[in-house]
C-alpha atoms as a PDB file:
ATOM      1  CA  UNK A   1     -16.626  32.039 -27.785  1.00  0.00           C
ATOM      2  CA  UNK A   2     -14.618  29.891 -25.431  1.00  0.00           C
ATOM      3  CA  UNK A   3     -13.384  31.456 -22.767  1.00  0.00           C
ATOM      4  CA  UNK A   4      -9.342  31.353 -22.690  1.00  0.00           C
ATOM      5  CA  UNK A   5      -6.924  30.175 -19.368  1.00  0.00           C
ATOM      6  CA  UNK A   6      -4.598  32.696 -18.032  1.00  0.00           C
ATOM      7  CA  UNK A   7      -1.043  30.914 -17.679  1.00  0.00           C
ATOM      8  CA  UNK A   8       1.267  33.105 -15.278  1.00  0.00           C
ATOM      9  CA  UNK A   9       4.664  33.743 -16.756  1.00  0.00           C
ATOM     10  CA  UNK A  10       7.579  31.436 -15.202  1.00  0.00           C
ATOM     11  CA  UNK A  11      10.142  32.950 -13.554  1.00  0.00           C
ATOM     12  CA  UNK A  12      13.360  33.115 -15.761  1.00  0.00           C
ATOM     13  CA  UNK A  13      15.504  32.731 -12.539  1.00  0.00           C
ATOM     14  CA  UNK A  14      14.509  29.715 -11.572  1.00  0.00           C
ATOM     15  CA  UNK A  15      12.967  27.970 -14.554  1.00  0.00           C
ATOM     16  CA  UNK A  16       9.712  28.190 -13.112  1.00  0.00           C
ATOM     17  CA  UNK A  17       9.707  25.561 -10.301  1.00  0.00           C
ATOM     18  CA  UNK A  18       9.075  27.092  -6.438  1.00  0.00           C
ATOM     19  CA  UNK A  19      11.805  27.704  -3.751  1.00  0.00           C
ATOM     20  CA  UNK A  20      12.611  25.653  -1.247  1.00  0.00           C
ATOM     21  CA  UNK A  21      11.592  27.392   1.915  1.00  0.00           C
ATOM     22  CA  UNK A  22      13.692  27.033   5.153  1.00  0.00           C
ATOM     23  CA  UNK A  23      12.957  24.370   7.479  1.00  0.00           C
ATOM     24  CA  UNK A  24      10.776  25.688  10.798  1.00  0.00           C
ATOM     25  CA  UNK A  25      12.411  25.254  13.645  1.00  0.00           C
ATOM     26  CA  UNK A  26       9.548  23.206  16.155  1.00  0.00           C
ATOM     27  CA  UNK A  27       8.594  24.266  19.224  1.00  0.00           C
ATOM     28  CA  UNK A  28       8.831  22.580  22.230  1.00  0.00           C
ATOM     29  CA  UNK A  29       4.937  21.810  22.453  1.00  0.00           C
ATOM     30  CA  UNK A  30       4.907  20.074  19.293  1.00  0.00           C
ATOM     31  CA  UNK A  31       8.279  17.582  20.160  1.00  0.00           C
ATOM     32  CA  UNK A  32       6.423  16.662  23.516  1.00  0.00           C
ATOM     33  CA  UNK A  33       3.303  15.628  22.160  1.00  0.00           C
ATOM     34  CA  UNK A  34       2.809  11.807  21.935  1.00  0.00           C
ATOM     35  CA  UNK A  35       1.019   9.820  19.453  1.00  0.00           C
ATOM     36  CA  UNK A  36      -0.787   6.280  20.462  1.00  0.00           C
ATOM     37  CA  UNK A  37       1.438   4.598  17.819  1.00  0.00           C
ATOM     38  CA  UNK A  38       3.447   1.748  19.083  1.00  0.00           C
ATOM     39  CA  UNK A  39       7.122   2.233  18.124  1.00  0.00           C
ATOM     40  CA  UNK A  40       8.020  -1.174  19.147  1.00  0.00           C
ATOM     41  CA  UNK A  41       7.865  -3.999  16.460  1.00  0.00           C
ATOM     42  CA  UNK A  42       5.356  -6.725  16.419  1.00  0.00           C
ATOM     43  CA  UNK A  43       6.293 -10.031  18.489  1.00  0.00           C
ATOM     44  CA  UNK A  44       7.518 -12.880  15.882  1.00  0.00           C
ATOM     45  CA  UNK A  45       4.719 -15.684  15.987  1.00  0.00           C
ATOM     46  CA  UNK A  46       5.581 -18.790  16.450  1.00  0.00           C
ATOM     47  CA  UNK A  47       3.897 -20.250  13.228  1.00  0.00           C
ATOM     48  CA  UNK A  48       1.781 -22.434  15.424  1.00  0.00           C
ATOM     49  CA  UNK A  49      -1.370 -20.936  14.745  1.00  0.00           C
ATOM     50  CA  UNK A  50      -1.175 -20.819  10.865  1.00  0.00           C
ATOM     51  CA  UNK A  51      -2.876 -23.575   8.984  1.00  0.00           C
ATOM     52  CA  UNK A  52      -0.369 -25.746   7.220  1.00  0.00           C
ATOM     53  CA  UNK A  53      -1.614 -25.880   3.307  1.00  0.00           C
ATOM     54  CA  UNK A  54      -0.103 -28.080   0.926  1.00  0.00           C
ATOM     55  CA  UNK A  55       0.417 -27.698  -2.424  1.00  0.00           C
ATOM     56  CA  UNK A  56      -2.176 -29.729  -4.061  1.00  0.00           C
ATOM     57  CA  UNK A  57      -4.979 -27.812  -2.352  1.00  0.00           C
ATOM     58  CA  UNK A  58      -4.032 -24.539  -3.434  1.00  0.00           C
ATOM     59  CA  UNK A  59      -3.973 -25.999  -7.189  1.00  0.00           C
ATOM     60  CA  UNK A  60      -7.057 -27.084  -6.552  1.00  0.00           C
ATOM     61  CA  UNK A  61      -8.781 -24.253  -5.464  1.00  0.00           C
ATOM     62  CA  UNK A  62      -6.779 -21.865  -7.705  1.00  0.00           C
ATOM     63  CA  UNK A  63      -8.225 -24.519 -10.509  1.00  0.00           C
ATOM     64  CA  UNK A  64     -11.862 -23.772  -9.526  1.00  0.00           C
ATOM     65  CA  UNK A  65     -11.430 -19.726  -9.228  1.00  0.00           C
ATOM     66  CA  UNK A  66     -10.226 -20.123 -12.717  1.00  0.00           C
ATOM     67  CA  UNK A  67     -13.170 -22.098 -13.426  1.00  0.00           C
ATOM     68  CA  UNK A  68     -15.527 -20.165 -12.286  1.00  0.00           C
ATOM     69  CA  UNK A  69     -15.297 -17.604 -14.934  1.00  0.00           C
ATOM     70  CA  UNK A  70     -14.799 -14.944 -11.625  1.00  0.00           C
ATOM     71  CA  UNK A  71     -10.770 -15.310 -11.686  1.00  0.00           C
ATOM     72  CA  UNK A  72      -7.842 -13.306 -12.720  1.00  0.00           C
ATOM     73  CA  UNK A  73      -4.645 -14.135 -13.953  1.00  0.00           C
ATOM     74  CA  UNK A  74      -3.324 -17.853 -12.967  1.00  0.00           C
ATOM     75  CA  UNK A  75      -0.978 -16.012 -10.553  1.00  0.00           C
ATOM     76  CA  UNK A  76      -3.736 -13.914  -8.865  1.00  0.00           C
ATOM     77  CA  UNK A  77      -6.129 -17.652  -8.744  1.00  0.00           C
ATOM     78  CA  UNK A  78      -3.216 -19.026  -7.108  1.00  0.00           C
ATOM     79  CA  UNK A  79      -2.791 -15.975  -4.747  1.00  0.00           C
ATOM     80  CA  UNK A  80      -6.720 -15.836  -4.172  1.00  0.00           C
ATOM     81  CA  UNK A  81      -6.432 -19.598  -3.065  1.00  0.00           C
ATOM     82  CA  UNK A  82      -3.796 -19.292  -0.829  1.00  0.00           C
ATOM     83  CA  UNK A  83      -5.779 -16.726   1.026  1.00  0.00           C
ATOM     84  CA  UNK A  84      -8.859 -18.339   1.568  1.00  0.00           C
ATOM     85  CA  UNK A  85      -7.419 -21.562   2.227  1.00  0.00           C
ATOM     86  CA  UNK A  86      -5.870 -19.973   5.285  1.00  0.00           C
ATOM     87  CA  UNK A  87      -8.236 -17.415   6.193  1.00  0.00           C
ATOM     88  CA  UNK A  88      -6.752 -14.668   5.768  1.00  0.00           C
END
């Protein structure tokens, strides 16, 4: 014979879900600690360094993921294309 899960009762008072506890206040150890992530956005590039792919090659490459019986979805050949054609 199987043996059977014990389900504790819920709590009529507040339809079984758990309290919210208070919020802790943090001591002043923990608010002076640093982390080594930067805060500071990334610098905008310039665009210079990206390759400059037109639209014909991505078909064409999208066309031979499709073709090779190892692709997706036309929208994830196209995607696929576009990253390899520019190395990313």
């Amino acid at each position: 014979m199987a043996k059977k899960e014990m389900i504790p009762p819920r709590s009529p008072g507040n339809g079984g879900q758990s309290q919210a506890r208070p919020a802790q206040p943090q001591s002043n150890a923990a608010a002076a600690m640093s982390t080594s992530v930067r805060n500071s956005a990334l610098p905008k590039s310039s665009g210079a360094g990206r390759k400059q792919i037109s639209h014909e090659q991505i078909a064409a490459r999208a066309y031979e993921i499709s073709q090779s019986g190892k692709g997706g979805s036309p929208e994830d050949n196209w995607l696929r294309a576009e990253r390899e054609l520019r190395g990313s």
